[in-house]
PDB file of N, CA and C in Angstrom:
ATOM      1  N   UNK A   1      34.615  14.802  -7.606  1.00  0.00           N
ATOM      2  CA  UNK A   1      34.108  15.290  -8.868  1.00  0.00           C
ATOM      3  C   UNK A   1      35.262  15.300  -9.868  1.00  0.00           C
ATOM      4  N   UNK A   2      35.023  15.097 -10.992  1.00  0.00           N
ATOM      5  CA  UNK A   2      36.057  14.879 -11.960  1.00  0.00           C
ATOM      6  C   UNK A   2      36.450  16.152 -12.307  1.00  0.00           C
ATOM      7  N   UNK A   3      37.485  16.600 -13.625  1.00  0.00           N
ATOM      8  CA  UNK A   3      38.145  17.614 -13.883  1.00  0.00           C
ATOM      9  C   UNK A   3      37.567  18.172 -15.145  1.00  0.00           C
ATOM     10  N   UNK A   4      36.371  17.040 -15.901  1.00  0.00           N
ATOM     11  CA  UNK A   4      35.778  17.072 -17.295  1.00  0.00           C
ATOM     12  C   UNK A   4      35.088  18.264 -17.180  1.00  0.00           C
ATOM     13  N   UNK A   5      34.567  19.048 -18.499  1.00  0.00           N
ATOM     14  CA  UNK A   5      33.722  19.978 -18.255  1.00  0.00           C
ATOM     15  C   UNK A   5      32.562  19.841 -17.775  1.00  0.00           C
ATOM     16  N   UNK A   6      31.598  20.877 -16.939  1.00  0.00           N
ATOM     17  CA  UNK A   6      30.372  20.211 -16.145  1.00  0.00           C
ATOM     18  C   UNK A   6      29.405  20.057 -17.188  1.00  0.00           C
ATOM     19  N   UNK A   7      29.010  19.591 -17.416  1.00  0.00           N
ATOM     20  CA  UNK A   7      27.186  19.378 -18.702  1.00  0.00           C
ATOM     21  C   UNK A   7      26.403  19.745 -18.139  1.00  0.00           C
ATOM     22  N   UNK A   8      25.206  20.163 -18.479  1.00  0.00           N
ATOM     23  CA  UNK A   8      23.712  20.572 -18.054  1.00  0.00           C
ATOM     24  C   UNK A   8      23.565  19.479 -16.563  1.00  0.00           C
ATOM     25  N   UNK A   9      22.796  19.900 -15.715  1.00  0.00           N
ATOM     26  CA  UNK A   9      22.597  19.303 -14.246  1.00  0.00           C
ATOM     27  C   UNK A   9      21.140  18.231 -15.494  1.00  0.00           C
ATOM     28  N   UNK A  10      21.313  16.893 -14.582  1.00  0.00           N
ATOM     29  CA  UNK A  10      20.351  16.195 -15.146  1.00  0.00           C
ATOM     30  C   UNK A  10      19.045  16.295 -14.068  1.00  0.00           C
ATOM     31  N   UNK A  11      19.124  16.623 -12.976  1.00  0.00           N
ATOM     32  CA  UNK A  11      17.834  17.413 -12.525  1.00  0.00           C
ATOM     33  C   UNK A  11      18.453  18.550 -11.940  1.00  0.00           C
ATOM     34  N   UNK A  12      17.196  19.731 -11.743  1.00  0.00           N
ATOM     35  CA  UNK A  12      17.776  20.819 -10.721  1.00  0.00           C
ATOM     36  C   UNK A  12      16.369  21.212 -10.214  1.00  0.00           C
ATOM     37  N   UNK A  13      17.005  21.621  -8.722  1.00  0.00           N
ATOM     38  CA  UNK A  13      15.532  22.101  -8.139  1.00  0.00           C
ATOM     39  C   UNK A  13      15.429  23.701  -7.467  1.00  0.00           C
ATOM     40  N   UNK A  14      14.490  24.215  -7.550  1.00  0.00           N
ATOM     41  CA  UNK A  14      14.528  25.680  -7.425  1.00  0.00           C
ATOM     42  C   UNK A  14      13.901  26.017  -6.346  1.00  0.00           C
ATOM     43  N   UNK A  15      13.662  26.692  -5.735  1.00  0.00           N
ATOM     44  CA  UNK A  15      12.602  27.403  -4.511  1.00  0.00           C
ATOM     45  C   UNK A  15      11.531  28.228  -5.115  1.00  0.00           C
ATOM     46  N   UNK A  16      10.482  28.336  -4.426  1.00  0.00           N
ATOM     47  CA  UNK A  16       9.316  28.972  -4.563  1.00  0.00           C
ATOM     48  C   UNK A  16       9.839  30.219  -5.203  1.00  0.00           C
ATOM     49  N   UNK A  17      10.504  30.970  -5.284  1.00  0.00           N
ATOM     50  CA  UNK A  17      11.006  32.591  -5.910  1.00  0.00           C
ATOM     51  C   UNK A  17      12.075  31.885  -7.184  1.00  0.00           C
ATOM     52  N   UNK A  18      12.277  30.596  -7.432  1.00  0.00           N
ATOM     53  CA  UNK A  18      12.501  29.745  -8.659  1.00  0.00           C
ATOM     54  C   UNK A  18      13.942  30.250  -8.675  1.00  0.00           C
ATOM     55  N   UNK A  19      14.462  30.350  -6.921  1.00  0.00           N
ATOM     56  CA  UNK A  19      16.132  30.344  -6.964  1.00  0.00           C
ATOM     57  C   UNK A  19      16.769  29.334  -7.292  1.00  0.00           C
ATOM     58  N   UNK A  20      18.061  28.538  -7.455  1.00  0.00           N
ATOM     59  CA  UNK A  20      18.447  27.522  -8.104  1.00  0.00           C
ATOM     60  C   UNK A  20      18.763  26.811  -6.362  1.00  0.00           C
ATOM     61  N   UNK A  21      18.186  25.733  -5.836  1.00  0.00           N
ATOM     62  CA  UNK A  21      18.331  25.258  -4.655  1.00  0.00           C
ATOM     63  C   UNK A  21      19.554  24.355  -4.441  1.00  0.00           C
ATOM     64  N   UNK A  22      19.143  23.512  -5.816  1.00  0.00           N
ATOM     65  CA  UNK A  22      20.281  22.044  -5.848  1.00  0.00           C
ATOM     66  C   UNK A  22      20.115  21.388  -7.165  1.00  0.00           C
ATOM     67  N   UNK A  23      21.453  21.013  -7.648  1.00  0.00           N
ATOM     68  CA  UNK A  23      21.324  20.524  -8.983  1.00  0.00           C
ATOM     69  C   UNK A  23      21.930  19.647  -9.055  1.00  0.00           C
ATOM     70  N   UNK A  24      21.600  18.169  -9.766  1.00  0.00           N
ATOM     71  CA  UNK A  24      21.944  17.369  -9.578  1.00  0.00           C
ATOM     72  C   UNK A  24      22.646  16.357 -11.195  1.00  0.00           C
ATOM     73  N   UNK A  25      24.094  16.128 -11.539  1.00  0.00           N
ATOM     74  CA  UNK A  25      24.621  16.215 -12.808  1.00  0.00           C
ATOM     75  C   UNK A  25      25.039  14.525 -12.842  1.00  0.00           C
ATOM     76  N   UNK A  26      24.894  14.562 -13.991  1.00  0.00           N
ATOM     77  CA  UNK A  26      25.188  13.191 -13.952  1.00  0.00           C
ATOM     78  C   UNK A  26      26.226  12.021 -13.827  1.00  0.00           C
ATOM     79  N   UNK A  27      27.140  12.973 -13.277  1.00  0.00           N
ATOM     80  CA  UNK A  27      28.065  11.784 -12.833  1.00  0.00           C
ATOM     81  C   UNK A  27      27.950  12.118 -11.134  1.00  0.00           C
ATOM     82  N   UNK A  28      26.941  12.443 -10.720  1.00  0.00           N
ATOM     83  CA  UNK A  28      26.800  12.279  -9.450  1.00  0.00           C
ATOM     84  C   UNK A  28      26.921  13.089  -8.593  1.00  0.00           C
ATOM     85  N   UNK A  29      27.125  14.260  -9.030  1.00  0.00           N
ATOM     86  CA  UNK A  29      27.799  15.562  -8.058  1.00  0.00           C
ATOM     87  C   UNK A  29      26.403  16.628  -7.693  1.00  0.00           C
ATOM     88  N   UNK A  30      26.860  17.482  -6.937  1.00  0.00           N
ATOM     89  CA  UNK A  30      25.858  18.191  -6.751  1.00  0.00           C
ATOM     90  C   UNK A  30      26.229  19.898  -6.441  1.00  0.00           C
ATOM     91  N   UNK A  31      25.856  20.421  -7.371  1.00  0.00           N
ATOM     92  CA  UNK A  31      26.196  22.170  -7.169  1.00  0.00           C
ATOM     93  C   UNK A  31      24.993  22.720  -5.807  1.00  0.00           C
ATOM     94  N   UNK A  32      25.348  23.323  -5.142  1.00  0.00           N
ATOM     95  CA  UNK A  32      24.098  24.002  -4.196  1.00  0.00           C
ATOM     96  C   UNK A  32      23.859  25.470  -5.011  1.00  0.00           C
ATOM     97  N   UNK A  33      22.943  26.095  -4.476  1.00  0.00           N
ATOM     98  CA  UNK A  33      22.478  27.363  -4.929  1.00  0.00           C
ATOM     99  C   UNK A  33      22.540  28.279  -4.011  1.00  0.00           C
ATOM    100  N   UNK A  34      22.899  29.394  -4.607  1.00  0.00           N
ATOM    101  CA  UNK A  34      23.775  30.492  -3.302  1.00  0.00           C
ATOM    102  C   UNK A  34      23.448  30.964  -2.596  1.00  0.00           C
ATOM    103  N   UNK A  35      23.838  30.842  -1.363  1.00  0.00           N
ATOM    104  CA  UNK A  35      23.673  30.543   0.084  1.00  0.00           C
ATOM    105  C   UNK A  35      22.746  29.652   0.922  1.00  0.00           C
ATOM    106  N   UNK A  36      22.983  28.171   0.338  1.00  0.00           N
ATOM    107  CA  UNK A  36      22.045  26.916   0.714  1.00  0.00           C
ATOM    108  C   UNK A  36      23.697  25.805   0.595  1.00  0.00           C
ATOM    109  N   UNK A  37      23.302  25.390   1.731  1.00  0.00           N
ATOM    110  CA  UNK A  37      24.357  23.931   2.460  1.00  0.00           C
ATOM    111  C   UNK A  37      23.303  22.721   2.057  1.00  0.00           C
ATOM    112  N   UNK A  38      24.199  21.526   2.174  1.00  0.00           N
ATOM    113  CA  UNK A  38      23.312  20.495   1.971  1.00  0.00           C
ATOM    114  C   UNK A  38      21.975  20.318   3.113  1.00  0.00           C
ATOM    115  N   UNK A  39      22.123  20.665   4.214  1.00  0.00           N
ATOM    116  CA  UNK A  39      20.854  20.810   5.143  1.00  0.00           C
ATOM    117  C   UNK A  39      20.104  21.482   5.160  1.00  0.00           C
ATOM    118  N   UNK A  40      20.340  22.920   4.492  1.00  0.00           N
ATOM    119  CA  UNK A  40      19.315  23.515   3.898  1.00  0.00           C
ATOM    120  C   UNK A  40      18.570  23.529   3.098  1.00  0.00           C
ATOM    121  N   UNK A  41      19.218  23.121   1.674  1.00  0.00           N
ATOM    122  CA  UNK A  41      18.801  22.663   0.101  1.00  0.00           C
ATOM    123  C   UNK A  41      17.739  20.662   0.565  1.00  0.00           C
ATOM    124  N   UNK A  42      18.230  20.413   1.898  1.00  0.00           N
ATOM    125  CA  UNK A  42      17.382  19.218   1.975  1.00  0.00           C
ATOM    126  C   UNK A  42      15.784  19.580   2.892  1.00  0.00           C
ATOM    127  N   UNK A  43      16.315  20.638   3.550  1.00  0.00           N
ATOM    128  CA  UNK A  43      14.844  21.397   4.464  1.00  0.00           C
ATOM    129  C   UNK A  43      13.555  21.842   3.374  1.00  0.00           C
ATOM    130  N   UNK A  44      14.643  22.758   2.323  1.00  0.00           N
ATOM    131  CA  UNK A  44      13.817  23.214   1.022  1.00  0.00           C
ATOM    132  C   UNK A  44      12.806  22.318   0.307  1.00  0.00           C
ATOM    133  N   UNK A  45      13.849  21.083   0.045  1.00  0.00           N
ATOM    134  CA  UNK A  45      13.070  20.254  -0.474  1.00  0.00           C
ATOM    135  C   UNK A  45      11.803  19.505  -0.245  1.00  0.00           C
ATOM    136  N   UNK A  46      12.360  19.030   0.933  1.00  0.00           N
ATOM    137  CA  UNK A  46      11.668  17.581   1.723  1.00  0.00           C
ATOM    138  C   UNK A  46      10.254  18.856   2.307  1.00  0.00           C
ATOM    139  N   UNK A  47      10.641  20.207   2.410  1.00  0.00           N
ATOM    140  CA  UNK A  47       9.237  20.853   2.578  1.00  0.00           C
ATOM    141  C   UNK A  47       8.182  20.858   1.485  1.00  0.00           C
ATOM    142  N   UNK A  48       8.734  21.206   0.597  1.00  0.00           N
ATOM    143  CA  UNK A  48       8.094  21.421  -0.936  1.00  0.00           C
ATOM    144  C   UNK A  48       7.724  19.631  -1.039  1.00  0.00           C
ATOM    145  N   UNK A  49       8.005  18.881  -1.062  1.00  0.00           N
ATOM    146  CA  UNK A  49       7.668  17.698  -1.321  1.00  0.00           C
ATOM    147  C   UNK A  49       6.683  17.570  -0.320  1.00  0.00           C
ATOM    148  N   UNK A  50       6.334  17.504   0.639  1.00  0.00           N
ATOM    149  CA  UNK A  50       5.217  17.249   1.892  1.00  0.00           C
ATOM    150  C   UNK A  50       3.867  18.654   1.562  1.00  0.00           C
ATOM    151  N   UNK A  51       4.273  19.913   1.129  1.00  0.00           N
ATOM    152  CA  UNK A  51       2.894  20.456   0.223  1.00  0.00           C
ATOM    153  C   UNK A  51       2.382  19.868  -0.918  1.00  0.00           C
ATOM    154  N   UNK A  52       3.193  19.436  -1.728  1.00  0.00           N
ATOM    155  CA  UNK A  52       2.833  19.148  -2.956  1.00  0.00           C
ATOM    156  C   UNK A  52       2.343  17.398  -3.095  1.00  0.00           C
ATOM    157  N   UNK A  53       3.033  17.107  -2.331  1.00  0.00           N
ATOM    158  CA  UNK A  53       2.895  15.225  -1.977  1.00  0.00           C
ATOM    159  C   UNK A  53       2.333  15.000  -1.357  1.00  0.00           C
ATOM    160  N   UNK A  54       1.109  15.441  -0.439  1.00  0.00           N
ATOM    161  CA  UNK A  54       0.290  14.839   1.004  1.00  0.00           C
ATOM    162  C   UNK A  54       0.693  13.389   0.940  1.00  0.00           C
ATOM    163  N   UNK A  55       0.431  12.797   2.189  1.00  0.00           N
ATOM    164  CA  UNK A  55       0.587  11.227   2.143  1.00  0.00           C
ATOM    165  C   UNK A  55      -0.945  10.605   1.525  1.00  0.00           C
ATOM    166  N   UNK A  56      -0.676   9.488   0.669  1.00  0.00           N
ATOM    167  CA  UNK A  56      -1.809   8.886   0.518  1.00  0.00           C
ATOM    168  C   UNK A  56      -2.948   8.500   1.039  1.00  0.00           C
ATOM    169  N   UNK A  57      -4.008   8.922   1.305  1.00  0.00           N
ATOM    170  CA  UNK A  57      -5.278   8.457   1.643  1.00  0.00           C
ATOM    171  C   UNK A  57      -5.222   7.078   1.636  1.00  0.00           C
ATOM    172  N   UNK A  58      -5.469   5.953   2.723  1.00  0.00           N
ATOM    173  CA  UNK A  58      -6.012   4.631   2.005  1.00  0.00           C
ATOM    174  C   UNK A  58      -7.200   4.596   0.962  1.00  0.00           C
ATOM    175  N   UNK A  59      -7.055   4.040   0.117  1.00  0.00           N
ATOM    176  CA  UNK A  59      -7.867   3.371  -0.945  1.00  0.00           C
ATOM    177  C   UNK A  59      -8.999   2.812  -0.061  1.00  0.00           C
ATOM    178  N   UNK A  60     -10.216   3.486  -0.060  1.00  0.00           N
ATOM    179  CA  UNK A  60     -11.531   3.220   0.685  1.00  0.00           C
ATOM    180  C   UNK A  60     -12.014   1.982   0.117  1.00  0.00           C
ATOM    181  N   UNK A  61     -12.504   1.801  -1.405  1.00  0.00           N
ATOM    182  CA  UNK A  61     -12.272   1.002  -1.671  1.00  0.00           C
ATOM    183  C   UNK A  61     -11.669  -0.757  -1.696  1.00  0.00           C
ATOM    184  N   UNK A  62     -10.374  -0.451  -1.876  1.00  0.00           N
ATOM    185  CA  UNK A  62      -9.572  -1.574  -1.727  1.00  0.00           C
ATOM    186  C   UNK A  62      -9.627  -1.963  -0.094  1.00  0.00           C
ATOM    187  N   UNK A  63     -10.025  -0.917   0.830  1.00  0.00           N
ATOM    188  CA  UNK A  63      -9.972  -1.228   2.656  1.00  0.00           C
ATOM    189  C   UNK A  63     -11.344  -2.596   2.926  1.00  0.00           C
ATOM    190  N   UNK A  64     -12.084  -1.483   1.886  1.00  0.00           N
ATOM    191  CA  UNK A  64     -13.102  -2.190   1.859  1.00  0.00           C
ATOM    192  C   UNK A  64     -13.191  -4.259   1.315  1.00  0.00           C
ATOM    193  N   UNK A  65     -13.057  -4.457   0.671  1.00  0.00           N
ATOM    194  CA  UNK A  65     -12.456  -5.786  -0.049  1.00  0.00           C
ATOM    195  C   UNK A  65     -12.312  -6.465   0.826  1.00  0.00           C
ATOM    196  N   UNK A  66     -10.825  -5.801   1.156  1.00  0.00           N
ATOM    197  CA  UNK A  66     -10.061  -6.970   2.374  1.00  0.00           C
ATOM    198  C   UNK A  66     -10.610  -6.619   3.584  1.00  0.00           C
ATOM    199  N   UNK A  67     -11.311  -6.089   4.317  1.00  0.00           N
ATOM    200  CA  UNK A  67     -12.343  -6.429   5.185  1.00  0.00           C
ATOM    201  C   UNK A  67     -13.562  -7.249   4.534  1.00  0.00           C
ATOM    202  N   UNK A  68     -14.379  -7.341   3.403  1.00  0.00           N
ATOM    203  CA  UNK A  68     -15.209  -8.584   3.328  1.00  0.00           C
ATOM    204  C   UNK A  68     -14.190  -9.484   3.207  1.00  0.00           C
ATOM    205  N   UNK A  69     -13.073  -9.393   2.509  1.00  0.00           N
ATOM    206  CA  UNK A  69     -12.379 -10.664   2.218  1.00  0.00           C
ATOM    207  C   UNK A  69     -12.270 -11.478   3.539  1.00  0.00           C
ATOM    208  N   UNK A  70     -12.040 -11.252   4.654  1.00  0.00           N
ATOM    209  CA  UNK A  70     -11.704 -11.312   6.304  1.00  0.00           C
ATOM    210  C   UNK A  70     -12.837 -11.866   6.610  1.00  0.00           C
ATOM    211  N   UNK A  71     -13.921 -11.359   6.426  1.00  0.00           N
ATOM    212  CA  UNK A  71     -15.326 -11.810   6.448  1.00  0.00           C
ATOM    213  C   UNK A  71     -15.713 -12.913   6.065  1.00  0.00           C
ATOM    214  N   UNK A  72     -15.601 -13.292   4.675  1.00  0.00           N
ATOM    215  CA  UNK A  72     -15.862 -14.569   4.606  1.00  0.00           C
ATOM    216  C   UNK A  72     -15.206 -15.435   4.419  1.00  0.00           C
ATOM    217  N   UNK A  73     -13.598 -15.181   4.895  1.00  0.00           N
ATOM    218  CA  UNK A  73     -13.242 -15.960   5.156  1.00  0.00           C
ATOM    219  C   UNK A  73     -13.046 -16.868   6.211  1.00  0.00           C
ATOM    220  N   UNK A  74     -13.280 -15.979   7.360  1.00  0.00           N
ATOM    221  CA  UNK A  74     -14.017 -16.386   8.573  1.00  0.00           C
ATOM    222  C   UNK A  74     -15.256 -17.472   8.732  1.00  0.00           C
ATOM    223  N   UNK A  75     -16.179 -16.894   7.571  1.00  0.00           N
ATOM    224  CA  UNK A  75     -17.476 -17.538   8.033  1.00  0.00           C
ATOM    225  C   UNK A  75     -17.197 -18.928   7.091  1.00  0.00           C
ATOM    226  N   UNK A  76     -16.529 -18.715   5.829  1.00  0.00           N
ATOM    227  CA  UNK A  76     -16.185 -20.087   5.420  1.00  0.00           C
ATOM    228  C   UNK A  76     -15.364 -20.898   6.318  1.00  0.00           C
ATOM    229  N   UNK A  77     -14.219 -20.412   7.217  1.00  0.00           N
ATOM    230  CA  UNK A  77     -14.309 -21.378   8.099  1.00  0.00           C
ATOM    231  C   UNK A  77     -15.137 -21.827   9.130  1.00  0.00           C
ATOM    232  N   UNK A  78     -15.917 -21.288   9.337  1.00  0.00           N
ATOM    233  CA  UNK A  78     -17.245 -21.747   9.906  1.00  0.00           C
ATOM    234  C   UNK A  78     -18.136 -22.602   9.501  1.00  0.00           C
ATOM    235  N   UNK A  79     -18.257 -22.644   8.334  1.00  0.00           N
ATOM    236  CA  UNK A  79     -18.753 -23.867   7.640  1.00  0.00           C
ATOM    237  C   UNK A  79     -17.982 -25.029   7.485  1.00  0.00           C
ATOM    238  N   UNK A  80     -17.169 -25.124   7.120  1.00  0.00           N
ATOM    239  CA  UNK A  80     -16.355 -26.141   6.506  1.00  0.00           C
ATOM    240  C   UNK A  80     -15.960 -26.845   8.337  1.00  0.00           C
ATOM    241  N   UNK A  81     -15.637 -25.916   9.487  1.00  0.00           N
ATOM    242  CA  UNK A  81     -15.897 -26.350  10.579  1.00  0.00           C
ATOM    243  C   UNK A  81     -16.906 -27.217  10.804  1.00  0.00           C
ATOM    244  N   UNK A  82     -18.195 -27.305  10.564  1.00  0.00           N
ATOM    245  CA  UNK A  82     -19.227 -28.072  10.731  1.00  0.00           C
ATOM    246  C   UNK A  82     -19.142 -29.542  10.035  1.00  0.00           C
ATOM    247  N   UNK A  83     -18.336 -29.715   9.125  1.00  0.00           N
ATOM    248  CA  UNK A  83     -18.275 -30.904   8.346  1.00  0.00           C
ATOM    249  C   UNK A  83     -17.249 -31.597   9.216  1.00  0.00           C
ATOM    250  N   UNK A  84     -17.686 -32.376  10.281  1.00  0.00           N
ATOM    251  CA  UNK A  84     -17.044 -33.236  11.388  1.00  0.00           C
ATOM    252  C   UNK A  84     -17.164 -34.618  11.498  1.00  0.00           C
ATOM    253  N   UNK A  85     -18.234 -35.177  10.838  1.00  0.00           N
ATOM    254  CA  UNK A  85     -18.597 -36.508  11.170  1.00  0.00           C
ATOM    255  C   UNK A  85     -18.224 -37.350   9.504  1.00  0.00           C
ATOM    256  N   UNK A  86     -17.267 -38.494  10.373  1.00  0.00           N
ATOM    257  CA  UNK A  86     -16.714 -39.320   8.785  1.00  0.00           C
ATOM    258  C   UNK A  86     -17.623 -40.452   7.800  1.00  0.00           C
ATOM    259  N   UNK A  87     -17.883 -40.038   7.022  1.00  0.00           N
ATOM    260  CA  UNK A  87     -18.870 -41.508   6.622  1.00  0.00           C
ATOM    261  C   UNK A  87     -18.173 -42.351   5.508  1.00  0.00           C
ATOM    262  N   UNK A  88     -19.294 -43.248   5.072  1.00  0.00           N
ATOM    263  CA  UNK A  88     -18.535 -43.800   3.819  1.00  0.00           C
ATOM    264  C   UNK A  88     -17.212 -44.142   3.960  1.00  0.00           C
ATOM    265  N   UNK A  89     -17.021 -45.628   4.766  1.00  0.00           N
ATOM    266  CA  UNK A  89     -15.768 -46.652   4.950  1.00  0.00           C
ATOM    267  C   UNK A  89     -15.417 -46.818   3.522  1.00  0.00           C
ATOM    268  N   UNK A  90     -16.022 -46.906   2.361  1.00  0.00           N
ATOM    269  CA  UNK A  90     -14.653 -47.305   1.491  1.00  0.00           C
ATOM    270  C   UNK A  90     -14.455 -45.712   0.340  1.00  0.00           C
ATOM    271  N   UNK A  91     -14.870 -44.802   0.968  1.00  0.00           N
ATOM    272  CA  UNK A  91     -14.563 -43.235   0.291  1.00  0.00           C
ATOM    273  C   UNK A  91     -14.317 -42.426   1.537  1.00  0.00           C
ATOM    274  N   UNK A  92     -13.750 -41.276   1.472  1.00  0.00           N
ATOM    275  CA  UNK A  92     -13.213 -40.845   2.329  1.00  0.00           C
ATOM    276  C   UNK A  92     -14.346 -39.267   2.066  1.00  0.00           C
ATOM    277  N   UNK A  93     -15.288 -39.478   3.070  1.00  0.00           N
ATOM    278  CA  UNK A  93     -16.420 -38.886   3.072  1.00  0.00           C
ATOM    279  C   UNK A  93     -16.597 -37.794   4.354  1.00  0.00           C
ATOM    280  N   UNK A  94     -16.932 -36.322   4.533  1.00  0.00           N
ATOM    281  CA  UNK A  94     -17.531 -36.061   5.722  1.00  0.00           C
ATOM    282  C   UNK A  94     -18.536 -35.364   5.391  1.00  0.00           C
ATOM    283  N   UNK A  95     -19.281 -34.967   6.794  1.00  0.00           N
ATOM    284  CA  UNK A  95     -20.807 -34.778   7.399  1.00  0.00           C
ATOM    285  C   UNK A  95     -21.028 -33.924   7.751  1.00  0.00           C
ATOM    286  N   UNK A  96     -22.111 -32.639   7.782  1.00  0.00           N
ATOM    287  CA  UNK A  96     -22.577 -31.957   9.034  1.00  0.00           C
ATOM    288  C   UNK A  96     -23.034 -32.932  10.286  1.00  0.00           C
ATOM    289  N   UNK A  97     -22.843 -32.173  11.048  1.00  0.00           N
ATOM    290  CA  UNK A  97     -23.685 -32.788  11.966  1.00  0.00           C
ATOM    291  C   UNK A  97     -25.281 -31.485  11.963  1.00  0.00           C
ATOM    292  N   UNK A  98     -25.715 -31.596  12.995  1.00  0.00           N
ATOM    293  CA  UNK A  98     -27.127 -30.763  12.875  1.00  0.00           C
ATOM    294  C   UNK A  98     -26.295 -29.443  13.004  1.00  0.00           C
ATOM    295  N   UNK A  99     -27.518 -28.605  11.401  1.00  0.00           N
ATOM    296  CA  UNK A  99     -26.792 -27.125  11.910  1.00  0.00           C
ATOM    297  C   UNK A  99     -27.887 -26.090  12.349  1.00  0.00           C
ATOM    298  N   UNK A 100     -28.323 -25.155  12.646  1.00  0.00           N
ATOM    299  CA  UNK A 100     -29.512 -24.465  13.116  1.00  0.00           C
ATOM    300  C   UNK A 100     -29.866 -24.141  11.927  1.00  0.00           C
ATOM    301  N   UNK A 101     -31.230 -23.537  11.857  1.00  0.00           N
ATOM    302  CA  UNK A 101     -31.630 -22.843  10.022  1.00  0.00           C
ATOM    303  C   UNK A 101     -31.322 -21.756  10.681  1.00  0.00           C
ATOM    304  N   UNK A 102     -31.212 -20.999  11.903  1.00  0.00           N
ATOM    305  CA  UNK A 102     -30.934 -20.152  11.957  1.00  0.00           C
ATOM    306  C   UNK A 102     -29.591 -19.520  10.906  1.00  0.00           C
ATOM    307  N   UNK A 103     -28.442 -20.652  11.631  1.00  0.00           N
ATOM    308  CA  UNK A 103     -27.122 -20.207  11.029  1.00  0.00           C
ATOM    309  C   UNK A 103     -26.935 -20.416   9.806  1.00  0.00           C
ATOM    310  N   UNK A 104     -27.725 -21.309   9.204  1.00  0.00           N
ATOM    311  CA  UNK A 104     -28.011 -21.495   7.714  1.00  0.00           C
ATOM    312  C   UNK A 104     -27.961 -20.125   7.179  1.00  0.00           C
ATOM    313  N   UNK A 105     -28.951 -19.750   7.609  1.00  0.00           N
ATOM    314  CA  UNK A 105     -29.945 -18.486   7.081  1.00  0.00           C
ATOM    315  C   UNK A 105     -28.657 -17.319   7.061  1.00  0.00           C
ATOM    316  N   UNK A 106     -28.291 -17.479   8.121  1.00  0.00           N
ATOM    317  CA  UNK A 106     -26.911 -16.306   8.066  1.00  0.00           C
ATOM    318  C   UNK A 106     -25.849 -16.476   7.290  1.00  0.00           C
ATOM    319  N   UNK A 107     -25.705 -17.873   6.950  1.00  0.00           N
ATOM    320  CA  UNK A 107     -24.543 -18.016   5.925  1.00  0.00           C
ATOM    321  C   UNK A 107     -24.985 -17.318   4.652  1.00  0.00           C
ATOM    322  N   UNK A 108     -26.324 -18.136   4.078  1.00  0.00           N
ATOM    323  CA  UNK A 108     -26.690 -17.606   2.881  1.00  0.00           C
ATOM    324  C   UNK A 108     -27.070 -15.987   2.557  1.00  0.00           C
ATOM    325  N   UNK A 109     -26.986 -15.459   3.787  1.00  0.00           N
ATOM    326  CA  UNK A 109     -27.677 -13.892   3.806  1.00  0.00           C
ATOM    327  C   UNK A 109     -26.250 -13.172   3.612  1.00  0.00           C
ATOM    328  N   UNK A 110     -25.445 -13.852   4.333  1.00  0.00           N
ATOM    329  CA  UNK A 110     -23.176 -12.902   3.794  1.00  0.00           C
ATOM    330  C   UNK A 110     -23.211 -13.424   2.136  1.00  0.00           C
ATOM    331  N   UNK A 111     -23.777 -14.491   1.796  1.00  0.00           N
ATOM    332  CA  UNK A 111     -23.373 -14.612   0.513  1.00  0.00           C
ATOM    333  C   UNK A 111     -24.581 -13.889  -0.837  1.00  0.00           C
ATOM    334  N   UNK A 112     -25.699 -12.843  -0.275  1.00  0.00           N
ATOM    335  CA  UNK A 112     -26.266 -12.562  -1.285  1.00  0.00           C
ATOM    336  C   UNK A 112     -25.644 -11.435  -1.321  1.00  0.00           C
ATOM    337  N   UNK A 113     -25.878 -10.995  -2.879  1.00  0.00           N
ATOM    338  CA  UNK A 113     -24.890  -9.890  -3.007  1.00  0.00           C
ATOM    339  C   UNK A 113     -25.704  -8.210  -2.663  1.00  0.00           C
TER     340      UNK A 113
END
């Protein structure tokens, strides 16, 4: 820490009874608050951060997406699988071969909305 005078802490953090925990100044230093060590002033914290911060929920939503996304992308390779047979010697052409209407029917039924 330098010898300059100290300036206002550019953050500081307090405890629930809004004691002074840890303050943090801007050339990098750190004052503790009286009678807190750095393992304590980090217990304080990292607690208060895990009430106030729960971990994020996944986005139900967005889970959602990329599971249809998975979906049809699957079944589009399933289609595009079926196009096996080469035709048309002077274009570069392919074919189904026979597909069931069953599986027809299932393609077009993932793609109504």
């Amino acid at each position: 820490m330098s010898d300059a005078p100290r300036t206002d802490p550019a953050f500081s953090f307090h405890n629930a009874a809004n004691e002074p925990l840890v303050a943090i100044y801007p050339d990098g230093s750190l004052q503790y608050g009286p009678g807190y060590d750095p393992d304590d002033a980090a217990r304080q914290f990292w607690g208060a951060m895990a009430v106030h911060m729960p971990a994020r929920q996944p986005d139900t939503e967005l889970v959602a997406l990329r599971e249809d996304n998975a979906r049809l992308r699957g079944l589009l390779g399933e289609v595009v699988g079926k196009f096996i047979h080469q035709t048309h010697p002077g274009e570069r052409c392919l074919q189904t071969g026979h597909v069931r209407i069953a599986t027809v029917e299932r393609w077009r039924e993932a793609l109504r909305p």
